[in-house]
C-alpha atoms as a PDB file:
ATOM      1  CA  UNK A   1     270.661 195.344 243.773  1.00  0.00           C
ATOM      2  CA  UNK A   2     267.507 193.729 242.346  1.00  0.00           C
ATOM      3  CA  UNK A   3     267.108 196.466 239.957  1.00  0.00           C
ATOM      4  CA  UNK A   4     271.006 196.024 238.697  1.00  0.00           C
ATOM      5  CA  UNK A   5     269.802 192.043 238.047  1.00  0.00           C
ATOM      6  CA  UNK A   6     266.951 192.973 236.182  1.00  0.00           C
ATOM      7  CA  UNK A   7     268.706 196.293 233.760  1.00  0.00           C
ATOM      8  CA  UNK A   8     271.400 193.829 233.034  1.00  0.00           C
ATOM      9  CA  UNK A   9     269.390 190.989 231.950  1.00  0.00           C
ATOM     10  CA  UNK A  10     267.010 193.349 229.943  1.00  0.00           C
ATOM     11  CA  UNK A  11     270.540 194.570 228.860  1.00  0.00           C
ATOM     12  CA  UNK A  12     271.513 191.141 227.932  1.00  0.00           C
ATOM     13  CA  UNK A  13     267.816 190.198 226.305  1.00  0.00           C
ATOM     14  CA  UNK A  14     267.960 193.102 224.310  1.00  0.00           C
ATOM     15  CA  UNK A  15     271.428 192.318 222.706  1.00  0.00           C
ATOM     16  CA  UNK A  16     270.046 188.551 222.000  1.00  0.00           C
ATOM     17  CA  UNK A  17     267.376 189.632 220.239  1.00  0.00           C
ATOM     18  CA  UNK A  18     269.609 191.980 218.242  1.00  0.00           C
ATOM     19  CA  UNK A  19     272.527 189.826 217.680  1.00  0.00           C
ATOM     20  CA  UNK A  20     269.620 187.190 215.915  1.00  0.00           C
ATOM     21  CA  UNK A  21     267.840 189.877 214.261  1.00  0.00           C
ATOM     22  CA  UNK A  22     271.332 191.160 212.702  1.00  0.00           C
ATOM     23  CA  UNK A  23     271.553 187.165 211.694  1.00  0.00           C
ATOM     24  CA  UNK A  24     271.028 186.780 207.914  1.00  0.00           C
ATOM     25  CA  UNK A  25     268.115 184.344 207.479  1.00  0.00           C
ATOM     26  CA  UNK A  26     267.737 182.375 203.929  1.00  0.00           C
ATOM     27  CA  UNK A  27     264.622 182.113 201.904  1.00  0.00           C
ATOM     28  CA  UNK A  28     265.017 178.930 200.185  1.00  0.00           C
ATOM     29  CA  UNK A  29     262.124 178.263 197.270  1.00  0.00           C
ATOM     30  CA  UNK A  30     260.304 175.688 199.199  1.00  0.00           C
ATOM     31  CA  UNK A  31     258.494 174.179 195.876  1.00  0.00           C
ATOM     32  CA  UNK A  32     261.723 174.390 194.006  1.00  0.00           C
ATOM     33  CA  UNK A  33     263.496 172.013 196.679  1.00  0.00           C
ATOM     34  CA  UNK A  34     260.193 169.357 196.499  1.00  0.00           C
ATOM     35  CA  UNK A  35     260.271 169.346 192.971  1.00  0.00           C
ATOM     36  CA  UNK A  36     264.528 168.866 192.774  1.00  0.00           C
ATOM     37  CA  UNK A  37     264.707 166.357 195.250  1.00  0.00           C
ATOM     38  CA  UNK A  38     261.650 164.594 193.473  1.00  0.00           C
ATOM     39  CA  UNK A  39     263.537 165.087 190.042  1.00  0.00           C
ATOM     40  CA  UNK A  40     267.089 163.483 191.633  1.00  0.00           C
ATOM     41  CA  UNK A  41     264.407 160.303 193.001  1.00  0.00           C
ATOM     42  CA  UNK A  42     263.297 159.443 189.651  1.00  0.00           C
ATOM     43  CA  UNK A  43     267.129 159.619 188.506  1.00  0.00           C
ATOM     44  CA  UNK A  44     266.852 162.893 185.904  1.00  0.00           C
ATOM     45  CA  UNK A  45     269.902 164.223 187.801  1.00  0.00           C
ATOM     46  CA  UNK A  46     270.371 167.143 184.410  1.00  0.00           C
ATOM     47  CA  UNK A  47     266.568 168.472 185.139  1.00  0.00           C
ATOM     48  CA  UNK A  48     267.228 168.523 188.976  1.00  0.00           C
ATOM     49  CA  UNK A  49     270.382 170.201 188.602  1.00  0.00           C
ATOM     50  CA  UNK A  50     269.209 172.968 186.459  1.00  0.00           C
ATOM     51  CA  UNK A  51     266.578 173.450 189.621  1.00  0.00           C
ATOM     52  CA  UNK A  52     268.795 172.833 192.484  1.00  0.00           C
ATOM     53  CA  UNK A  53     271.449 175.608 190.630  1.00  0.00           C
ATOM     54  CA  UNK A  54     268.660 178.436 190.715  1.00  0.00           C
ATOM     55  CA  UNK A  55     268.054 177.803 194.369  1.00  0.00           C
ATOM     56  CA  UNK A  56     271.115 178.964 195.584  1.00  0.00           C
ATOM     57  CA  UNK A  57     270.823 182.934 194.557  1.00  0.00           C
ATOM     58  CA  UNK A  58     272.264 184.805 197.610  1.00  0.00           C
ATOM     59  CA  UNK A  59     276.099 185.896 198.201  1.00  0.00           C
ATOM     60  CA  UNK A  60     277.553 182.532 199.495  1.00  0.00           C
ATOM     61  CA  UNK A  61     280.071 184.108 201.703  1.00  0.00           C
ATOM     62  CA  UNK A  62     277.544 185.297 204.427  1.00  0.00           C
ATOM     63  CA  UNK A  63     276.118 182.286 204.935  1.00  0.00           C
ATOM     64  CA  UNK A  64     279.049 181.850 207.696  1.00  0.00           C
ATOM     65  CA  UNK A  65     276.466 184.216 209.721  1.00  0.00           C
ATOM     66  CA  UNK A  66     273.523 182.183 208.999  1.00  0.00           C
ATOM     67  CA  UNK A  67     271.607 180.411 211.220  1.00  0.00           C
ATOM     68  CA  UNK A  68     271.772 176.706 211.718  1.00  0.00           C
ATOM     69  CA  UNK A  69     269.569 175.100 209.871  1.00  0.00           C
ATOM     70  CA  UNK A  70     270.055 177.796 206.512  1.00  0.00           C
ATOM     71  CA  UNK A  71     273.542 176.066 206.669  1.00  0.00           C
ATOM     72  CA  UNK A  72     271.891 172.349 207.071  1.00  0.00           C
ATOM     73  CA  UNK A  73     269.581 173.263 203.660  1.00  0.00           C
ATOM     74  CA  UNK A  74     272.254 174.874 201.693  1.00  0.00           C
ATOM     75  CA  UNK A  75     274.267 171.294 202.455  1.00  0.00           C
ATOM     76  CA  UNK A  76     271.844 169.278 201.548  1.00  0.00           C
ATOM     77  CA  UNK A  77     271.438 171.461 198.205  1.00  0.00           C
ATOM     78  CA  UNK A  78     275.406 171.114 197.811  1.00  0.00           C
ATOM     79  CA  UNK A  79     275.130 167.495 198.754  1.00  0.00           C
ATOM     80  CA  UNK A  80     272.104 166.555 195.972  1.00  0.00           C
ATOM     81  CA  UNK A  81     274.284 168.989 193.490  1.00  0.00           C
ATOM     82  CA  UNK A  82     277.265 166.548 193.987  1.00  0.00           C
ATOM     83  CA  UNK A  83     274.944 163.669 193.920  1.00  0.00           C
ATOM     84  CA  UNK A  84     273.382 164.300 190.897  1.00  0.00           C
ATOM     85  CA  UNK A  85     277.058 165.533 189.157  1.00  0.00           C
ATOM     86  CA  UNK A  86     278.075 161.561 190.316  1.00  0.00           C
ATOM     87  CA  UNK A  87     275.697 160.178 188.723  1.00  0.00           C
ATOM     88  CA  UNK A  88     276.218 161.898 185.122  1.00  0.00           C
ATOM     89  CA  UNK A  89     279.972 160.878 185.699  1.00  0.00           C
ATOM     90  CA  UNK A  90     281.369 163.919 186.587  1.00  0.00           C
ATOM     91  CA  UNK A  91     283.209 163.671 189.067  1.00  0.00           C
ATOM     92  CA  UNK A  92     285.182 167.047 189.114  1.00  0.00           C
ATOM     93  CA  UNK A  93     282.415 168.924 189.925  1.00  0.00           C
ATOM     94  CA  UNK A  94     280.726 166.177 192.872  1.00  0.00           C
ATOM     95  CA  UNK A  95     283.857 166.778 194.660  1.00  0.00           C
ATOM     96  CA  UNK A  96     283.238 170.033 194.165  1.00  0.00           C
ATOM     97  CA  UNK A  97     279.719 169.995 195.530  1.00  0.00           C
ATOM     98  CA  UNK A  98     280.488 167.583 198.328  1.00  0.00           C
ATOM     99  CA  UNK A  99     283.449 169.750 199.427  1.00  0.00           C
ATOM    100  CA  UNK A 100     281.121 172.977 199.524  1.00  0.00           C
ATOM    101  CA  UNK A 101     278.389 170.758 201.488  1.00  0.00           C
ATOM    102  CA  UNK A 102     280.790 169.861 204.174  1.00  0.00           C
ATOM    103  CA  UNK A 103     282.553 173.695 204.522  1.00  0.00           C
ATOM    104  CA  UNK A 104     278.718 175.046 205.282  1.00  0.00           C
ATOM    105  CA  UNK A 105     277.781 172.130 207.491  1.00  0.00           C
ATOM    106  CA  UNK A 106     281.143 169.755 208.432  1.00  0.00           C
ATOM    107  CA  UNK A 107     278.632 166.956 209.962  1.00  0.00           C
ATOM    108  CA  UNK A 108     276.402 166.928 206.557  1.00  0.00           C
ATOM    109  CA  UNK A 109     276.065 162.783 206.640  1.00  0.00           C
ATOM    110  CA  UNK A 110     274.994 162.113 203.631  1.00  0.00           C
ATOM    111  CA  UNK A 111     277.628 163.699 202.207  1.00  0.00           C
ATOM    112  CA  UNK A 112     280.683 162.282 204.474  1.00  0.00           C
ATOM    113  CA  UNK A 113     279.030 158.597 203.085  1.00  0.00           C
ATOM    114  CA  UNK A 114     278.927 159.221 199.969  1.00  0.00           C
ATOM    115  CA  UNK A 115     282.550 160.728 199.614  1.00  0.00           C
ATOM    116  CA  UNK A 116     283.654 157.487 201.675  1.00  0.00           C
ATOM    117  CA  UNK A 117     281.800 155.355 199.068  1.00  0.00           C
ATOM    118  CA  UNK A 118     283.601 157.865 196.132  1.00  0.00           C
ATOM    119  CA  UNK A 119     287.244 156.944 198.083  1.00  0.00           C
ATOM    120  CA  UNK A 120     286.568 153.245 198.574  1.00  0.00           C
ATOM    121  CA  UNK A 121     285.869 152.268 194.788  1.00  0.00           C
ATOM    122  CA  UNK A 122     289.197 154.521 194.223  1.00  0.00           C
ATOM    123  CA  UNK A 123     290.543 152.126 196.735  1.00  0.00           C
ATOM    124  CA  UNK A 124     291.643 154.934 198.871  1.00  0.00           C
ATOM    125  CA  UNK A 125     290.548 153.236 201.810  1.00  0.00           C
ATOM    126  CA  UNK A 126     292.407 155.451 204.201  1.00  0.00           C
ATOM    127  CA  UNK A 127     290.370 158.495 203.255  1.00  0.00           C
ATOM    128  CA  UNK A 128     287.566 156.668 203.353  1.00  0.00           C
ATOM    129  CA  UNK A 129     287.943 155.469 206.735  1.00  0.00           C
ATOM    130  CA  UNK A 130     288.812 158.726 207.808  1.00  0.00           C
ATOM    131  CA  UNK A 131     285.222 159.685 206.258  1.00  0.00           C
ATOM    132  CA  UNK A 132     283.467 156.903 208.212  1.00  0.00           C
ATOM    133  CA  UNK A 133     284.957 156.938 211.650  1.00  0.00           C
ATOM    134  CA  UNK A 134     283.831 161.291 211.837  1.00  0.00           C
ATOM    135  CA  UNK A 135     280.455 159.494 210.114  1.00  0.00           C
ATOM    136  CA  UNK A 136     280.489 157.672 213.404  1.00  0.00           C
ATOM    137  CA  UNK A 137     281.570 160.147 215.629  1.00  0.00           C
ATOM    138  CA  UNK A 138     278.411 161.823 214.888  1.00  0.00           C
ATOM    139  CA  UNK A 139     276.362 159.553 214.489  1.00  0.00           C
ATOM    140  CA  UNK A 140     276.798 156.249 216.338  1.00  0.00           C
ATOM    141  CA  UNK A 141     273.941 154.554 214.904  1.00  0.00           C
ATOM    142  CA  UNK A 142     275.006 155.011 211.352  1.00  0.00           C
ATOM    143  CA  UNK A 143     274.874 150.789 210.709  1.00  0.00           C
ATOM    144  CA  UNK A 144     276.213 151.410 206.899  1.00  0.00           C
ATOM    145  CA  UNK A 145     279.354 153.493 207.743  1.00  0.00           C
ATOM    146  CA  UNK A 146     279.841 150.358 210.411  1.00  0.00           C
ATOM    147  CA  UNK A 147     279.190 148.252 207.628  1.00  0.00           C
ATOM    148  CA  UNK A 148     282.173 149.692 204.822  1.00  0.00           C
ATOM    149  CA  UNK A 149     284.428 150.210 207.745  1.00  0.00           C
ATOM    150  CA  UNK A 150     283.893 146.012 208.649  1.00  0.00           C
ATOM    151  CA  UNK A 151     284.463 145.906 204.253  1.00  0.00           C
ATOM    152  CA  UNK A 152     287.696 148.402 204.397  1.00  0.00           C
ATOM    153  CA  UNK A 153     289.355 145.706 207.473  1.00  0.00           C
ATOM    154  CA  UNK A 154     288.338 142.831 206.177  1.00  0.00           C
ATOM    155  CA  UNK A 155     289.891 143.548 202.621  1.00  0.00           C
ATOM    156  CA  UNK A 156     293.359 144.564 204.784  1.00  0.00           C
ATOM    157  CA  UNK A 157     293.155 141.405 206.560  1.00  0.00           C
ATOM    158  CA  UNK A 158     291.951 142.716 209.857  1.00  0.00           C
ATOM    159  CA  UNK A 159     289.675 140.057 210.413  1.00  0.00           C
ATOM    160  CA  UNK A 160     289.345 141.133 214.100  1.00  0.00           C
ATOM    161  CA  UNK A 161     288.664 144.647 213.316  1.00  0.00           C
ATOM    162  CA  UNK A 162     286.377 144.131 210.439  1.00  0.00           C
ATOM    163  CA  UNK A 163     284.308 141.199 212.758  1.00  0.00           C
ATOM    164  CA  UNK A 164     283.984 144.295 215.342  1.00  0.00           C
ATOM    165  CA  UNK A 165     282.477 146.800 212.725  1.00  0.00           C
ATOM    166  CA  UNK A 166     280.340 144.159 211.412  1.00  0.00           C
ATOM    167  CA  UNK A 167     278.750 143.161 215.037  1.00  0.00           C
ATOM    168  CA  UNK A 168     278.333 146.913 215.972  1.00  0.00           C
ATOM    169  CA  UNK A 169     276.316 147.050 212.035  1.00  0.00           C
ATOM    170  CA  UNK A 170     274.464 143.573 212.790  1.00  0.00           C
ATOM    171  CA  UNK A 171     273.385 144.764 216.937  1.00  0.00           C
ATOM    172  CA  UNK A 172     272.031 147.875 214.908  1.00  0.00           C
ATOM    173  CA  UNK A 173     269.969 145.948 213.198  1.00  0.00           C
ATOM    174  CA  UNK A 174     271.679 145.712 209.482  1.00  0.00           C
ATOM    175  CA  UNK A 175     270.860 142.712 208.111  1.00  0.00           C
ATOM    176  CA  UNK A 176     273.985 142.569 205.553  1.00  0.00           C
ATOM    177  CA  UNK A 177     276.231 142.589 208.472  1.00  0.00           C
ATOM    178  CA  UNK A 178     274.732 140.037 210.195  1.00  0.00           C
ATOM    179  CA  UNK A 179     274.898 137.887 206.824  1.00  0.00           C
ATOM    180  CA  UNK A 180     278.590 138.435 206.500  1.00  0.00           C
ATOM    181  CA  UNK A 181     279.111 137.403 210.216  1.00  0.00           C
ATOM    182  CA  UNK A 182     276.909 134.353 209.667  1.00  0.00           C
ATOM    183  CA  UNK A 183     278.992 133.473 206.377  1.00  0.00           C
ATOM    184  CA  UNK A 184     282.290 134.125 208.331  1.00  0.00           C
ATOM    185  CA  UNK A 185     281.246 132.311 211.317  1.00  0.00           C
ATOM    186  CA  UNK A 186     280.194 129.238 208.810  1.00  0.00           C
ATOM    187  CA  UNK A 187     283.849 129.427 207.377  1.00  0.00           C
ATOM    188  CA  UNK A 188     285.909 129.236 210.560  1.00  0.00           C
ATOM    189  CA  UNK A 189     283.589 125.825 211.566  1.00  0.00           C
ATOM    190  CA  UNK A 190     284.620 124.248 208.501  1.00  0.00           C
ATOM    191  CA  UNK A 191     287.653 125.156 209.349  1.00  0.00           C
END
């Protein structure tokens, strides 16, 4: 019996090891992604762009097989991509970006903020607090999506809702929360 246990877990080790050998992994240029991310810091979005482009030279459709954190990269390479496309005004190809960002990695943060940020000044606040509350979902501690979502109720007249946000934001420790509950709190007292 002992030596069934053991054949089938050397049975099972063997096709782990395999089934992650047989699992493309990525070679992303390393210097290329300090030097684009540098670039999109000191705002010369067209120069980082023309880097971040190069770095993304293998067949996109396998990268379904790829191991986590080859799908958290290529995200964030979407992500600064759609970033940087923002921030030259167009806006066709950020959605682009952001869209191919979240269909690698669906919990890419940065990305699901900044395309809430994107529907809020469009004053699609629905989509944007669609955006925020899966923001949340993964990441409770995420004081800024707490933050918009206190802006979003509070512009719909939701005072109760928006004061909730903003005291979840504020016990986080963001300081613009805790200034709007101050400055809402000094409003109802005059009251």
């Amino acid at each position: 019996m002992k030596k069934i246990i053991v054949l089938f877990f050397a049975a099972f080790f063997m096709t782990a090891v395999k089934a992650s050998a047989e699992q493309p992994k990525f070679e992303f240029n390393q210097k290329g992604l300090e030097k684009a991310y540098k670039l999109v810091d000191q705002k010369q979005y067209k120069q980082a762009l023309k880097i971040l482009e190069k770095l993304v030279p293998f067949d996109e459709e396998s990268i379904s097989e790829a191991q986590r954190i080859d799908k958290i990269i290529l995200s964030d390479i979407y992500f600064n991509m759609g970033f940087c496309f923002g921030n030259i005004g167009d806006e066709a190809n950020m959605l682009e970006f952001y869209d191919k960002a979240l269909n690698v990695f669906p919990e890419h943060q940065a990305t699901l903020y900044d395309l809430a940020k994107y529907y809020r000044t469009k004053g699609e606040d629905d989509k944007a607090s669609e955006l925020l509350e899966k923001l949340i979902n993964i990441n409770v501690t995420h004081d800024w999506a707490f933050v918009m979502l206190g802006d979003i109720y509070d512009a719909k007249g939701d005072f109760t809702k928006a004061k909730d946000y903003y005291k979840e934001a504020a016990r986080l420790g963001n300081e613009e929360a805790e200034a709007k509950l101050s400055e809402e709190e000094n409003k109802s007292q005059q009251k």
